[in-house]
N, C-alpha and C. Protein backbone atom coordinates (compact mmCIF):
# COMPACT_ATOMS: atom_id res chain seq x y z
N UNK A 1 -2.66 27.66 301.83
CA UNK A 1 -1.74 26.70 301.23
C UNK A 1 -1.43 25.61 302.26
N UNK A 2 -1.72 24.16 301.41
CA UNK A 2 -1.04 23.06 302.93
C UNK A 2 0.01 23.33 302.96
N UNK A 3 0.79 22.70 303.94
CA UNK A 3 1.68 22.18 304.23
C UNK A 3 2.10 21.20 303.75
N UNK A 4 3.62 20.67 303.09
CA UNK A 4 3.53 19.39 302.85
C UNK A 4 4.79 18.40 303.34
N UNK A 5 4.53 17.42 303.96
CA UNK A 5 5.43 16.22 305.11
C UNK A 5 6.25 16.02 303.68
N UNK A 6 7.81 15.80 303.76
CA UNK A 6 8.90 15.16 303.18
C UNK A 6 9.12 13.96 303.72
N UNK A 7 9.44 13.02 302.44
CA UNK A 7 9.56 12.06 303.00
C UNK A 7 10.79 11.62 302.42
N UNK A 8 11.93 11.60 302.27
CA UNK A 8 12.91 10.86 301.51
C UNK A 8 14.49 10.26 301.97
N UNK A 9 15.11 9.97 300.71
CA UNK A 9 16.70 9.53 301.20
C UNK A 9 17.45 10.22 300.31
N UNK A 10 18.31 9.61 300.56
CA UNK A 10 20.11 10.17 299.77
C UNK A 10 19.83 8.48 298.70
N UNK A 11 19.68 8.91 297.49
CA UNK A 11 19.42 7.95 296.01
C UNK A 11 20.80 8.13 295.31
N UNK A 12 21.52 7.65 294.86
CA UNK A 12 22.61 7.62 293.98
C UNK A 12 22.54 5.95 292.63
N UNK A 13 21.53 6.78 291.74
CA UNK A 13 21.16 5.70 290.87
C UNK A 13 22.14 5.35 289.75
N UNK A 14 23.74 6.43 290.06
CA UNK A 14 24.96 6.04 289.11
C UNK A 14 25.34 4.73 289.53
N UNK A 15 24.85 3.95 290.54
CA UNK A 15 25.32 3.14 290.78
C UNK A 15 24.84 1.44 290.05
N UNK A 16 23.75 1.94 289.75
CA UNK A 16 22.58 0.71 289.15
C UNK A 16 22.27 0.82 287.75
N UNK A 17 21.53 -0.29 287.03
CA UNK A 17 21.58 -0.29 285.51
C UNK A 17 19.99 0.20 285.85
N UNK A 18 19.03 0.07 284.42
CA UNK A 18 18.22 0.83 284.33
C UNK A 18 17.17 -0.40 285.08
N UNK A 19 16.90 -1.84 284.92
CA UNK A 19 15.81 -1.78 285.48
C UNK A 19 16.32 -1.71 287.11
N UNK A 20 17.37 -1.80 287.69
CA UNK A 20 17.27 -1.88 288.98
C UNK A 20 16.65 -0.01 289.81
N UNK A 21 16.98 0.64 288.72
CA UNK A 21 16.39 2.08 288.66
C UNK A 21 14.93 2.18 288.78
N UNK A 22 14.46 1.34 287.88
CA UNK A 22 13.33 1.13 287.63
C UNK A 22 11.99 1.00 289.34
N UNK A 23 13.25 -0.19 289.54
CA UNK A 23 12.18 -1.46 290.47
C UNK A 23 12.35 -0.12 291.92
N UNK A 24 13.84 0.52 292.02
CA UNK A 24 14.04 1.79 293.22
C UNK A 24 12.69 2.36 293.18
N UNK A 25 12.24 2.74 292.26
CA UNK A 25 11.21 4.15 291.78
C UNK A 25 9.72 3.34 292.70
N UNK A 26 9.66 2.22 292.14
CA UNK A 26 8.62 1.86 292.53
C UNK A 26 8.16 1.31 294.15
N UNK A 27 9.59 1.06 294.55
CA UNK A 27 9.29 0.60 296.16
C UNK A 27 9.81 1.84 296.82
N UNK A 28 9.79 2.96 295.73
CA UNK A 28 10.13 4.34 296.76
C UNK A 28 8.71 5.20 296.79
N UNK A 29 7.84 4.56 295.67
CA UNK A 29 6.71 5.24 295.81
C UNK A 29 6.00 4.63 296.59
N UNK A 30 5.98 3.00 296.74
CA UNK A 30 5.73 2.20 297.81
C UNK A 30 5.55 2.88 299.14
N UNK A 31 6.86 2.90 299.36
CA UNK A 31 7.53 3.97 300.87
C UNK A 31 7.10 4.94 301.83
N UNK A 32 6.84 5.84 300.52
CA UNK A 32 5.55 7.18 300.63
C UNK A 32 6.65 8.09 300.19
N UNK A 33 7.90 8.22 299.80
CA UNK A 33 8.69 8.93 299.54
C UNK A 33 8.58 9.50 298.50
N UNK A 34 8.43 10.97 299.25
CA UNK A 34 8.42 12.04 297.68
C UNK A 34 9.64 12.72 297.28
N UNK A 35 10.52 12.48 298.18
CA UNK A 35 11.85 13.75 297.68
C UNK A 35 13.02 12.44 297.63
N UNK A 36 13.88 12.85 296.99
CA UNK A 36 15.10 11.94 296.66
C UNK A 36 16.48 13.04 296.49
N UNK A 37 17.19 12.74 297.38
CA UNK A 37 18.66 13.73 297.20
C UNK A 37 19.87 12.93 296.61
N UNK A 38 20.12 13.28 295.43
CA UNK A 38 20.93 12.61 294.85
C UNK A 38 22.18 13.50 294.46
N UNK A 39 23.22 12.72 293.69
CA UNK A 39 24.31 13.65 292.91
C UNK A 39 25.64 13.87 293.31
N UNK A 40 25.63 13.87 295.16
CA UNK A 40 27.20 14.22 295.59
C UNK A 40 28.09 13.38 295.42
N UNK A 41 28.09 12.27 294.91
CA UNK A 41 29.32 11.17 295.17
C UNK A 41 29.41 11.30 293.75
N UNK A 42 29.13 11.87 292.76
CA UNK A 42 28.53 11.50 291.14
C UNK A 42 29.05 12.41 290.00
N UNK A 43 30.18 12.68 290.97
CA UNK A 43 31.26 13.93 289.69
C UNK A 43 31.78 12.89 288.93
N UNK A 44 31.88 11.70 289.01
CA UNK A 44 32.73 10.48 287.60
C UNK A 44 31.36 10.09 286.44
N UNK A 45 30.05 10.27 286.79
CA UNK A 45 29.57 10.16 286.06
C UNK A 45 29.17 11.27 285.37
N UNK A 46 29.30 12.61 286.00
CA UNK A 46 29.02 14.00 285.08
C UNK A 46 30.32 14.21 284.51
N UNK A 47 31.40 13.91 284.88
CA UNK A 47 32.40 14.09 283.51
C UNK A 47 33.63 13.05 283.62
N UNK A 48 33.65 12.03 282.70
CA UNK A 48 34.23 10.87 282.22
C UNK A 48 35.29 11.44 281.95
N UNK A 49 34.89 12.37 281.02
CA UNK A 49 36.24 12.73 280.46
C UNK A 49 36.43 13.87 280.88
N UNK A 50 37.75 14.56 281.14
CA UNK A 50 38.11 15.53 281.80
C UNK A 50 37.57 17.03 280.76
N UNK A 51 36.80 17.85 280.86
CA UNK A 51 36.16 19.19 280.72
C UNK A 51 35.10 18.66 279.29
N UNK A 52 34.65 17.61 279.43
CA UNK A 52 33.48 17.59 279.24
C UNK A 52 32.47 16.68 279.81
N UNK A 53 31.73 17.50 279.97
CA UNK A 53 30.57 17.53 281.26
C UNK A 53 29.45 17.03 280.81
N UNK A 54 28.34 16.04 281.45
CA UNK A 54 27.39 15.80 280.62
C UNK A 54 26.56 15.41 281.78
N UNK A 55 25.32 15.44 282.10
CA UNK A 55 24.70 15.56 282.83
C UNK A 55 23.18 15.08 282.44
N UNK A 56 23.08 14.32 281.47
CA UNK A 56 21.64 13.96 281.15
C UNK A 56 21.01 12.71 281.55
N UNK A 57 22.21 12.18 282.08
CA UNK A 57 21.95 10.81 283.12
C UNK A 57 20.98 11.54 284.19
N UNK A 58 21.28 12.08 284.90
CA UNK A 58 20.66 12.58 285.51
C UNK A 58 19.71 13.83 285.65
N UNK A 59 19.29 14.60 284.38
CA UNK A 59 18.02 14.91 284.11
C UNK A 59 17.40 13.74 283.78
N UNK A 60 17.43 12.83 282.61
CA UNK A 60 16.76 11.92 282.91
C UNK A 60 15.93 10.75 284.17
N UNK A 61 16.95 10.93 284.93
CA UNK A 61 16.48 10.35 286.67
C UNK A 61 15.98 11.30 286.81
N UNK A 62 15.86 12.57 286.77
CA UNK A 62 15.16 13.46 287.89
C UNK A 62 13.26 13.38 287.03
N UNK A 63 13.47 13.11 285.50
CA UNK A 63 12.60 13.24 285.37
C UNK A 63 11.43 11.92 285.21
N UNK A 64 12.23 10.67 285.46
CA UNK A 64 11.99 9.74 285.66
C UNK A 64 11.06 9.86 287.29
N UNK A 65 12.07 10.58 288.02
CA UNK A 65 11.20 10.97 289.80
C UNK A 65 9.79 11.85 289.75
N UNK A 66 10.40 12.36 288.77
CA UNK A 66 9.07 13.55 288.62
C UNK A 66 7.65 12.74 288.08
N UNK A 67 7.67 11.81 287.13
CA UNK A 67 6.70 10.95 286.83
C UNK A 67 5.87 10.37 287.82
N UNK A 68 6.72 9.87 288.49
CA UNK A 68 6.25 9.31 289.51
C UNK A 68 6.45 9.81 291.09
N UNK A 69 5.51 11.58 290.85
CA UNK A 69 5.18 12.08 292.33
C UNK A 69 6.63 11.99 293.43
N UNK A 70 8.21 12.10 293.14
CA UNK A 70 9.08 12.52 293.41
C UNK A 70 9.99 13.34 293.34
N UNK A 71 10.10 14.46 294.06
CA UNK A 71 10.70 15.43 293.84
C UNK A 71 12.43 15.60 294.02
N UNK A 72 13.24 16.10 293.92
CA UNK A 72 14.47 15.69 293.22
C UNK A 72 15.15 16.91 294.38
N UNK A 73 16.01 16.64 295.08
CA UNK A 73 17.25 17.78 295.63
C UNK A 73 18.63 17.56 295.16
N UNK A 74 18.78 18.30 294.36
CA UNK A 74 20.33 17.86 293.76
C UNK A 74 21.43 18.71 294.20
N UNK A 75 22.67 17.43 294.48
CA UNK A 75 23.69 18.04 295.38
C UNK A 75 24.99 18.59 294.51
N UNK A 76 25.51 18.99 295.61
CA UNK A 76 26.69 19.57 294.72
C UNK A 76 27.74 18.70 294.66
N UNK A 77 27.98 18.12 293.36
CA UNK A 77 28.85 16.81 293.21
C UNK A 77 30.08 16.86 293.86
N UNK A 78 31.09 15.98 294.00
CA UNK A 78 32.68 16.15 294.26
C UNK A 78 33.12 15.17 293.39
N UNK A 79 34.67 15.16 293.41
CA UNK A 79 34.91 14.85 292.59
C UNK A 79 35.34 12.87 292.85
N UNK A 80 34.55 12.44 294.02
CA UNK A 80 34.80 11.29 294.36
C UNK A 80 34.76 10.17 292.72
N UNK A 81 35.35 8.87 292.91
CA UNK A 81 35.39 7.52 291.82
C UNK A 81 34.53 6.98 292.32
């Protein structure tokens, strides 16, 4: 089995609309970057409203990374704004 070199950053795409998401993906594949750690600052976008939780913003990003040969480390949110 190879071995395989990581290459990535700390991504927080709650912050951007979709094509600026978009144009990230592509100058991250640019980069050579395969892993992306996202999620800890991102407890206001997994629940807006208080005890319900929604989280498909970001399956969708992860699987948006996955398309394009990036692999996804997801953090454990807080409850930062």
């Amino acid at each position: 089995m190879a071995k395989k070199l990581y290459h990535g950053a700390a991504y927080y795409p709650e912050l951007w609309n979709e094509k600026v998401i978009e144009e990230d993906i592509l100058l991250m594949k640019e980069a050579g970057i395969n892993v992306a750690r996202m999620g800890e600052f991102a407890w206001h976008t997994m629940e807006q409203e208080e005890g319900n939780i929604d989280i498909r913003f970001f399956v969708d990003i992860v699987h948006k990374l996955h398309e394009n040969g990036i692999e996804t480390v997801m953090c454990t949110p807080t409850p930062t704004p």
